[in-house]
PDB file of N, CA and C in Angstrom:
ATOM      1  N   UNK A   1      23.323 -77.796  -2.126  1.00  0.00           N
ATOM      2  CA  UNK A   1      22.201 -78.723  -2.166  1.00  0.00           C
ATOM      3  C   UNK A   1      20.973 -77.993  -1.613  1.00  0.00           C
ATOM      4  N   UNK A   2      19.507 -78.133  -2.195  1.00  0.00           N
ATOM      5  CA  UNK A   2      18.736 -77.384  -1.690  1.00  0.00           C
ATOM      6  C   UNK A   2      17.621 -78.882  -1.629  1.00  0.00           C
ATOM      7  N   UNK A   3      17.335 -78.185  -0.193  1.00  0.00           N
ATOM      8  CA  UNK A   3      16.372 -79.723   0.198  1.00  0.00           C
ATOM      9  C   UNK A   3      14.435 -78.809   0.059  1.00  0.00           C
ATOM     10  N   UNK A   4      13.576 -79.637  -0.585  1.00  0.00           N
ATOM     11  CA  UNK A   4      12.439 -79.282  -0.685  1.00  0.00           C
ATOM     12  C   UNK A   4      11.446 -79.929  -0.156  1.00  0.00           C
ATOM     13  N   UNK A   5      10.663 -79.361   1.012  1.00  0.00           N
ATOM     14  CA  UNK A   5      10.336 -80.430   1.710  1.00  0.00           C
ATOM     15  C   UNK A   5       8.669 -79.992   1.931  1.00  0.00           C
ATOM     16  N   UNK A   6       8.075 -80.981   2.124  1.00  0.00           N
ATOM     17  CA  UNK A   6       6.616 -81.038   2.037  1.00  0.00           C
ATOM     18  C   UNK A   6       6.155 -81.475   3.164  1.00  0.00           C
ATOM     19  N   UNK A   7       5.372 -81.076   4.144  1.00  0.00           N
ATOM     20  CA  UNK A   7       4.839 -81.882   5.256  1.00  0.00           C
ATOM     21  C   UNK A   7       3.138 -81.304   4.986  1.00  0.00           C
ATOM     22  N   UNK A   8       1.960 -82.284   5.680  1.00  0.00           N
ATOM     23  CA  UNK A   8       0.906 -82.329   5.537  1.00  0.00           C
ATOM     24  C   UNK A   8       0.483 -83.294   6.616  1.00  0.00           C
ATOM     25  N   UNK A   9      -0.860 -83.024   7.019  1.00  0.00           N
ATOM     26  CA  UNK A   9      -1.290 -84.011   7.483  1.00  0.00           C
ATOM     27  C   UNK A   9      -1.421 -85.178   7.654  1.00  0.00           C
ATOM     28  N   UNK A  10      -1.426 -86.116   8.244  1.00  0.00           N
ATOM     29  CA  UNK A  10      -1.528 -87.668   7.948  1.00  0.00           C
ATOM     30  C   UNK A  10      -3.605 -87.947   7.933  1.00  0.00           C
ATOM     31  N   UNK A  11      -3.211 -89.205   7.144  1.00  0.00           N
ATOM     32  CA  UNK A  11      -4.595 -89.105   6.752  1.00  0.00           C
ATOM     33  C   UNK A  11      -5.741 -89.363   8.141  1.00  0.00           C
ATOM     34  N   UNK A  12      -6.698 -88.753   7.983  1.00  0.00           N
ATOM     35  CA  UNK A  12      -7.557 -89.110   9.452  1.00  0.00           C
ATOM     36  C   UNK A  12      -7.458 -88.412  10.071  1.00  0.00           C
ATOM     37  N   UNK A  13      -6.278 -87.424  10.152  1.00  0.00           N
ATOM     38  CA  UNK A  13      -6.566 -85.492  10.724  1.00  0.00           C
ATOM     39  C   UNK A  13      -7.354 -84.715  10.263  1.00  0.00           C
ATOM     40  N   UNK A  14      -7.806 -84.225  11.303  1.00  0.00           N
ATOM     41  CA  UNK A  14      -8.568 -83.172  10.753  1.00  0.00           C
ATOM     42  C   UNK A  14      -7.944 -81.980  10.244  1.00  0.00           C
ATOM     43  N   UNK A  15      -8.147 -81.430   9.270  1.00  0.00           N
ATOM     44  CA  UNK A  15      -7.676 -79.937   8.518  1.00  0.00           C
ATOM     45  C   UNK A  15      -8.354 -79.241   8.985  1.00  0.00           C
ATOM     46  N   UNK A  16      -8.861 -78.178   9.667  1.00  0.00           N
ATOM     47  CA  UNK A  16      -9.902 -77.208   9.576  1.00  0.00           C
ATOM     48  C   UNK A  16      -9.724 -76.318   8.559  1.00  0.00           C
ATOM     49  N   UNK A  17      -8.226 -76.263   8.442  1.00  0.00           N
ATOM     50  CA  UNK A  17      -8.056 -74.572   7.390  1.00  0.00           C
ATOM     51  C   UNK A  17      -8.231 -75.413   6.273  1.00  0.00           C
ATOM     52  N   UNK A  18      -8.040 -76.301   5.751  1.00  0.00           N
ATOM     53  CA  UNK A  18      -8.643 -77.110   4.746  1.00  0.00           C
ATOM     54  C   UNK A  18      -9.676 -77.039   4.261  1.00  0.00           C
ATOM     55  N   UNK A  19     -10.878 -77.020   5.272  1.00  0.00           N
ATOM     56  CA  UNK A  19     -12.039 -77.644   5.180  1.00  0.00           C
ATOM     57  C   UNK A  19     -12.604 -76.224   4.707  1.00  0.00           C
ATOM     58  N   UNK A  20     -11.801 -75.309   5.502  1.00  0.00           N
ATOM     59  CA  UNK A  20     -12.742 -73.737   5.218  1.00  0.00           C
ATOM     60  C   UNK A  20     -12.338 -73.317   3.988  1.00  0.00           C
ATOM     61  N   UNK A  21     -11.495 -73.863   3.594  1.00  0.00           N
ATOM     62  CA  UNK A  21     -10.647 -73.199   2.042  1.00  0.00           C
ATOM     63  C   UNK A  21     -12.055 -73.994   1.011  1.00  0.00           C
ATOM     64  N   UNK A  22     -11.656 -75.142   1.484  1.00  0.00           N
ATOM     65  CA  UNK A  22     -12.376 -76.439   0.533  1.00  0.00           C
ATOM     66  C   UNK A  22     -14.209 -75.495   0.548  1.00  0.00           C
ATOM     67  N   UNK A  23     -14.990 -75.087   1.675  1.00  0.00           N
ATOM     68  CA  UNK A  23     -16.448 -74.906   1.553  1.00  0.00           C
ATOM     69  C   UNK A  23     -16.448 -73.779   0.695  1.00  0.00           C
ATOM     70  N   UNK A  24     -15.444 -72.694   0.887  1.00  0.00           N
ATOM     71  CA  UNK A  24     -15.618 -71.735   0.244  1.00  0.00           C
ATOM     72  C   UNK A  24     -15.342 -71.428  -0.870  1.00  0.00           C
ATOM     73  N   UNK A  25     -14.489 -72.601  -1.524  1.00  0.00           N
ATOM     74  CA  UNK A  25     -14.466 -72.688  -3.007  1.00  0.00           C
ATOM     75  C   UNK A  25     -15.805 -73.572  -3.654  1.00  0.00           C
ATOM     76  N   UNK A  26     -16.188 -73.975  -2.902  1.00  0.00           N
ATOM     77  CA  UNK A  26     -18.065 -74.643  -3.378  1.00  0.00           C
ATOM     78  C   UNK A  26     -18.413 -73.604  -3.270  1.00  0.00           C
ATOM     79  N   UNK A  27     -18.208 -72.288  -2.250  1.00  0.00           N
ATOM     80  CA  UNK A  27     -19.667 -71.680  -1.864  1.00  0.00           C
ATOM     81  C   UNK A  27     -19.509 -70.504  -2.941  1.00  0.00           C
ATOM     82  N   UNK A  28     -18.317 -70.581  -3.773  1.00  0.00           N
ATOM     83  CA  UNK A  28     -17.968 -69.514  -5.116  1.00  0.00           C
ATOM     84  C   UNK A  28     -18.219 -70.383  -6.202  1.00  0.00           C
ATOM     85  N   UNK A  29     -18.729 -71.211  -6.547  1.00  0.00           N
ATOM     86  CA  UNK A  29     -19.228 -72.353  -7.811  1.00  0.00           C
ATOM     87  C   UNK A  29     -18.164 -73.063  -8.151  1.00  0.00           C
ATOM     88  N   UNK A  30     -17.017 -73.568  -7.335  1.00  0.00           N
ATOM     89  CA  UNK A  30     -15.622 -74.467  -7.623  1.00  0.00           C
ATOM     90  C   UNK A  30     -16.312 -75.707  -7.089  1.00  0.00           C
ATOM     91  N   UNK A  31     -17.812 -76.419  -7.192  1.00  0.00           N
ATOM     92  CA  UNK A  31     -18.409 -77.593  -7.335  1.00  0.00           C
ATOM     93  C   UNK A  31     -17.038 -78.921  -7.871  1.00  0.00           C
ATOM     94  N   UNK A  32     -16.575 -78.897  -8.627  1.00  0.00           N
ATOM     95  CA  UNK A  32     -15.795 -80.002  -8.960  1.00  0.00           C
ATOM     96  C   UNK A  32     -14.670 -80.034  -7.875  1.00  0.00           C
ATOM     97  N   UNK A  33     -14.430 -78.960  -6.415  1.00  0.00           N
ATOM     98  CA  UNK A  33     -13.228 -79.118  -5.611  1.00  0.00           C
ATOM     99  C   UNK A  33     -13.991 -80.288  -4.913  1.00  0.00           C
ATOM    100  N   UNK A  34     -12.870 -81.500  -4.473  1.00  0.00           N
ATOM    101  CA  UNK A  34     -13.521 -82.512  -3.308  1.00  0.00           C
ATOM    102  C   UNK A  34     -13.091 -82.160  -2.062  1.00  0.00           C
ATOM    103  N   UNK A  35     -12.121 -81.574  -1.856  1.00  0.00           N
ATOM    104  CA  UNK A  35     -11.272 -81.772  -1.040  1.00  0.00           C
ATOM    105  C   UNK A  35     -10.305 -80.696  -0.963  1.00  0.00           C
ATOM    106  N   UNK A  36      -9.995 -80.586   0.027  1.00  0.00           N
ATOM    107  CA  UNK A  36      -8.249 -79.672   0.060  1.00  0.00           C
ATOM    108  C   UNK A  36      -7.223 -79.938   1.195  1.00  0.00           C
ATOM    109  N   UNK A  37      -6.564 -79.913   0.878  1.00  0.00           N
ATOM    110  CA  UNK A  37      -5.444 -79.952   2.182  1.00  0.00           C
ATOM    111  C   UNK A  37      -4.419 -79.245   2.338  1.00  0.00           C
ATOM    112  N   UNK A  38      -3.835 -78.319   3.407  1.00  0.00           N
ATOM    113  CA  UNK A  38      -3.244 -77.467   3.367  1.00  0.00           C
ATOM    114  C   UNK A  38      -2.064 -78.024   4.273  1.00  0.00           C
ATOM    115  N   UNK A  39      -0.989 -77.578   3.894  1.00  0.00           N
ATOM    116  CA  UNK A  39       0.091 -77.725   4.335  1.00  0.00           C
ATOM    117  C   UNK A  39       1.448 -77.215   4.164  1.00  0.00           C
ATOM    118  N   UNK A  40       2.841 -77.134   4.411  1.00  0.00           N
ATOM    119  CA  UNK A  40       3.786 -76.495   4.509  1.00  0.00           C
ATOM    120  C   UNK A  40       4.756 -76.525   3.587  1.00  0.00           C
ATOM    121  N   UNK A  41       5.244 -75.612   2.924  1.00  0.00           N
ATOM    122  CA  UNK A  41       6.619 -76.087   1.997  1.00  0.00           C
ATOM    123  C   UNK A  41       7.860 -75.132   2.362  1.00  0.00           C
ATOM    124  N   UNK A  42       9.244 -76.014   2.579  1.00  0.00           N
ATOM    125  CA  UNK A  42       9.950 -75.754   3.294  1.00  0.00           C
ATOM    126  C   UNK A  42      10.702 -75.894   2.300  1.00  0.00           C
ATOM    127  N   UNK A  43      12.265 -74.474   2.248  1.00  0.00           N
ATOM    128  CA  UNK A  43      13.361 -74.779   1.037  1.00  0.00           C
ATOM    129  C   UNK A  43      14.280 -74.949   1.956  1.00  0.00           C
ATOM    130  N   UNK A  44      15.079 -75.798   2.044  1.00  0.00           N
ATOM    131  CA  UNK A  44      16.353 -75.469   2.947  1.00  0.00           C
ATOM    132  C   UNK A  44      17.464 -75.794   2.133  1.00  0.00           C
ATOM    133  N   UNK A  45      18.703 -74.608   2.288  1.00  0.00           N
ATOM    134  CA  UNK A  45      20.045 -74.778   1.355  1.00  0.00           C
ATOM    135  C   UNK A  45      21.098 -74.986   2.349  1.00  0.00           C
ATOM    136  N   UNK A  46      21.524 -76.359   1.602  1.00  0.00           N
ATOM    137  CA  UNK A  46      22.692 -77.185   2.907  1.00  0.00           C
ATOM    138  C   UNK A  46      23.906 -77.383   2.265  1.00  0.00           C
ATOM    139  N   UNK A  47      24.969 -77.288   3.037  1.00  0.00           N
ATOM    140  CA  UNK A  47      26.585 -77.261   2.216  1.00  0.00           C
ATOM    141  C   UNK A  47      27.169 -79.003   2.775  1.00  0.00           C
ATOM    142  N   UNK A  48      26.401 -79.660   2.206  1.00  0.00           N
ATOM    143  CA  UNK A  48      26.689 -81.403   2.773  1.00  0.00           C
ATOM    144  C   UNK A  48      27.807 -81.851   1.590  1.00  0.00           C
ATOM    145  N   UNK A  49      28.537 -82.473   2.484  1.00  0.00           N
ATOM    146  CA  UNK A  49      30.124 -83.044   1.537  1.00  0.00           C
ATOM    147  C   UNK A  49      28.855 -84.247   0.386  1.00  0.00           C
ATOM    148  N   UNK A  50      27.952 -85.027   1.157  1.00  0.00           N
ATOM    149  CA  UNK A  50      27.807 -85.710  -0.024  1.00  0.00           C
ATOM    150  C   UNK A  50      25.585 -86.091   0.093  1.00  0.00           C
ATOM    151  N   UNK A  51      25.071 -86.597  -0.891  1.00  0.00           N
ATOM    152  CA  UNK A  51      23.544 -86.873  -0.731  1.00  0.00           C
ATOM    153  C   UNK A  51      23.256 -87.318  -0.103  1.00  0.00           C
ATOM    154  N   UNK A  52      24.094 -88.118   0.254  1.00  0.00           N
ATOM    155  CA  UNK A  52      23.430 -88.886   1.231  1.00  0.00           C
ATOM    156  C   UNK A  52      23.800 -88.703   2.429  1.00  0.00           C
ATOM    157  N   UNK A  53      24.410 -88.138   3.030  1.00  0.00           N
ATOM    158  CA  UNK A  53      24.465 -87.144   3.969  1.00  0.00           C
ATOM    159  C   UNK A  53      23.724 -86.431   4.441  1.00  0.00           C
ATOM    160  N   UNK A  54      23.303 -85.243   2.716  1.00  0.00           N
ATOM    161  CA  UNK A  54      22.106 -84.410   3.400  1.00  0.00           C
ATOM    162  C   UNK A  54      20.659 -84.897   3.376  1.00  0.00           C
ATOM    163  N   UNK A  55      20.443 -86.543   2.965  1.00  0.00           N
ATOM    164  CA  UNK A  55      19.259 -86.561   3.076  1.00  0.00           C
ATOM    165  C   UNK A  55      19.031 -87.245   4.590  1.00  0.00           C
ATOM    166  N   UNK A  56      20.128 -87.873   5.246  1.00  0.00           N
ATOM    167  CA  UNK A  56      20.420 -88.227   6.172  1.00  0.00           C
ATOM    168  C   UNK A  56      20.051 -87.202   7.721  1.00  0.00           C
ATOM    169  N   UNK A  57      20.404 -85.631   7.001  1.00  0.00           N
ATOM    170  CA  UNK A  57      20.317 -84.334   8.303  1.00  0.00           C
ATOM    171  C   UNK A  57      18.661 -84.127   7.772  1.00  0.00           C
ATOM    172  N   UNK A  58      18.601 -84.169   6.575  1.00  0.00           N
ATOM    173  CA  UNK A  58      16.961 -83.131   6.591  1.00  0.00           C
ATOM    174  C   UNK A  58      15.537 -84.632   7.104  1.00  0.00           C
ATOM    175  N   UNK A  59      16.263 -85.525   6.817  1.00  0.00           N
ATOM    176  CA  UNK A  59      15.291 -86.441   7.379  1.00  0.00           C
ATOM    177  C   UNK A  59      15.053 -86.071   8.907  1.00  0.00           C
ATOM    178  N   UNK A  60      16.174 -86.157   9.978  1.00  0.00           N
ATOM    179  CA  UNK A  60      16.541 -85.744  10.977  1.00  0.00           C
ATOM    180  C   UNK A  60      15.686 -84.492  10.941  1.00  0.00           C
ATOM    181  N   UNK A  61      15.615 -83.176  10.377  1.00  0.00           N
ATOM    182  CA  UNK A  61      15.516 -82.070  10.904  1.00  0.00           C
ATOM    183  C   UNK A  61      13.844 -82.570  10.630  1.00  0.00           C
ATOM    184  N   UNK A  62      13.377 -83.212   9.792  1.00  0.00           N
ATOM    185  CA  UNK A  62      11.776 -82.965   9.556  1.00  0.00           C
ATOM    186  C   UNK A  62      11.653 -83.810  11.522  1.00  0.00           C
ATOM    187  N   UNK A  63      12.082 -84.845  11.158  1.00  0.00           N
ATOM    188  CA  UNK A  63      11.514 -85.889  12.536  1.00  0.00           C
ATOM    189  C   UNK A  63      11.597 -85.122  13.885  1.00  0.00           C
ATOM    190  N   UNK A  64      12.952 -83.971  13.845  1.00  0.00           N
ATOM    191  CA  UNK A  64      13.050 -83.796  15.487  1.00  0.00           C
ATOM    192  C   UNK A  64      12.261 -82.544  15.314  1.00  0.00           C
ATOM    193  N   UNK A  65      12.080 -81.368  14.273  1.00  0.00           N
ATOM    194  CA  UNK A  65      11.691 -80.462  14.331  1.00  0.00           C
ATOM    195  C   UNK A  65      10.252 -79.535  13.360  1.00  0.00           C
ATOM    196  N   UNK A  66      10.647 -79.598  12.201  1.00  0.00           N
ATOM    197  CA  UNK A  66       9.980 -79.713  11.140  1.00  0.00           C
ATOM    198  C   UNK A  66       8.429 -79.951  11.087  1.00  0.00           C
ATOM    199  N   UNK A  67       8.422 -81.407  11.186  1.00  0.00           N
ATOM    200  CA  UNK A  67       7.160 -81.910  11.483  1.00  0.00           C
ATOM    201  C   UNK A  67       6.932 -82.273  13.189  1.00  0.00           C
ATOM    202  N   UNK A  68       5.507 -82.350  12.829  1.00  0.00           N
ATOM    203  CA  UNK A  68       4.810 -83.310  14.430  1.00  0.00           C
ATOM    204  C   UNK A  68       4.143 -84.228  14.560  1.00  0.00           C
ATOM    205  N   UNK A  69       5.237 -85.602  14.021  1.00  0.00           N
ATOM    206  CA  UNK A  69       5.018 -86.846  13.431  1.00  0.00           C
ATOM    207  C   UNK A  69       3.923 -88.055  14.296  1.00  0.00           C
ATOM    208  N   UNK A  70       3.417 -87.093  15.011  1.00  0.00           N
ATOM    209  CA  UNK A  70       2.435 -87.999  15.101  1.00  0.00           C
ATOM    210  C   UNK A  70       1.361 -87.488  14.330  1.00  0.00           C
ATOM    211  N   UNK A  71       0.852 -86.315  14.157  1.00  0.00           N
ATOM    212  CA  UNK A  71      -0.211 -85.953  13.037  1.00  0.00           C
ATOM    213  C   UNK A  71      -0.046 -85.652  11.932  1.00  0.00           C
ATOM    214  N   UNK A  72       2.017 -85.613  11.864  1.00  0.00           N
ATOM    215  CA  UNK A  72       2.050 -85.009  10.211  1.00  0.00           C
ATOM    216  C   UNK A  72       2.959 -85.977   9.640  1.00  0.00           C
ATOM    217  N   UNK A  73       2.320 -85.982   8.115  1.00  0.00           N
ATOM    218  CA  UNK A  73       3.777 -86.675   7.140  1.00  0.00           C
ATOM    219  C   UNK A  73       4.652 -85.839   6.847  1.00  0.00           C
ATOM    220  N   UNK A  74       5.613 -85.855   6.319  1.00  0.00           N
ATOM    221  CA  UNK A  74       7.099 -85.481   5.153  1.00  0.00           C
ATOM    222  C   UNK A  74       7.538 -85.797   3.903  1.00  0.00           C
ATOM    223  N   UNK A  75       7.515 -85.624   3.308  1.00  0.00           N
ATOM    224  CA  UNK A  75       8.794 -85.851   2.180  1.00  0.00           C
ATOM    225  C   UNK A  75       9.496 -84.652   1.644  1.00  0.00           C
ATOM    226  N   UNK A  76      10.459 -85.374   0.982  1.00  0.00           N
ATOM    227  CA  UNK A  76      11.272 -84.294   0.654  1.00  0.00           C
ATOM    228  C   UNK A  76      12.118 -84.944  -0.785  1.00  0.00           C
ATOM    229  N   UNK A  77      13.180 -84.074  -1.187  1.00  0.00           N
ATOM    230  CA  UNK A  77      13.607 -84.331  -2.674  1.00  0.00           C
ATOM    231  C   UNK A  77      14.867 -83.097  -2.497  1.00  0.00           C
ATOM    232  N   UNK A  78      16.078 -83.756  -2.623  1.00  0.00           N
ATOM    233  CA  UNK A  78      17.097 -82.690  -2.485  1.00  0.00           C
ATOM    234  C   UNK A  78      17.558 -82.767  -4.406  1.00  0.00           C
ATOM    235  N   UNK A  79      17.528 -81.204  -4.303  1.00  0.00           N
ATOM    236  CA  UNK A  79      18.392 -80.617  -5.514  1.00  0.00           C
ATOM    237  C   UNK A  79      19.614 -79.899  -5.284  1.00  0.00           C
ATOM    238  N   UNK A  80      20.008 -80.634  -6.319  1.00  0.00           N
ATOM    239  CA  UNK A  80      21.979 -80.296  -6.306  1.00  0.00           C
ATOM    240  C   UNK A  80      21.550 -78.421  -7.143  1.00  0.00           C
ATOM    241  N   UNK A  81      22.464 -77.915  -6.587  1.00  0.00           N
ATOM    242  CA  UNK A  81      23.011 -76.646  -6.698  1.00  0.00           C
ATOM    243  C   UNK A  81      23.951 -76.337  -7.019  1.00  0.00           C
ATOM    244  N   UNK A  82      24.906 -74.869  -7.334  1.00  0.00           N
ATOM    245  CA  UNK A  82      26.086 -74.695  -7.779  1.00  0.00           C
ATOM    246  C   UNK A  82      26.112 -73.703  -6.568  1.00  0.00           C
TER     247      UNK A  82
END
């Protein structure tokens, strides 16, 4: 099972590395960027007897470790493997 996981800011944080990505694609003529937000993508490959199991540990691993749920979100999406 390979878990794919996304964490980002929650809304109302500030990004800085965002913000500097975001000016400097205006300040190269990328006028139509509004916005950017930068954030983390995580693969993790887990040997769980069943799905719901492993969505059960990677939920766990974003909350205790992963993320820093007071300024960041999660999601995630596990793919079956061979």
């Amino acid at each position: 099972m390979l878990a794919q996981i996304h964490v980002t800011f929650k809304e109302g944080v500030l990004d800085p590395q965002g913000k500097t990505v975001h000016h400097a694609l205006n300040d190269l003529g990328y006028d139509e960027v509004l916005d950017v937000n930068i954030g983390k993508y995580l693969e993790i490959k887990l040997d769980s007897a069943s799905e719901e199991e492993a969505e059960i540990r990677v939920r766990e691993m974003c909350e205790r470790l992963l993320a820093n749920t007071v300024i960041e979100s999660f999601r995630f999406s596990l793919v079956p493997t061979e």
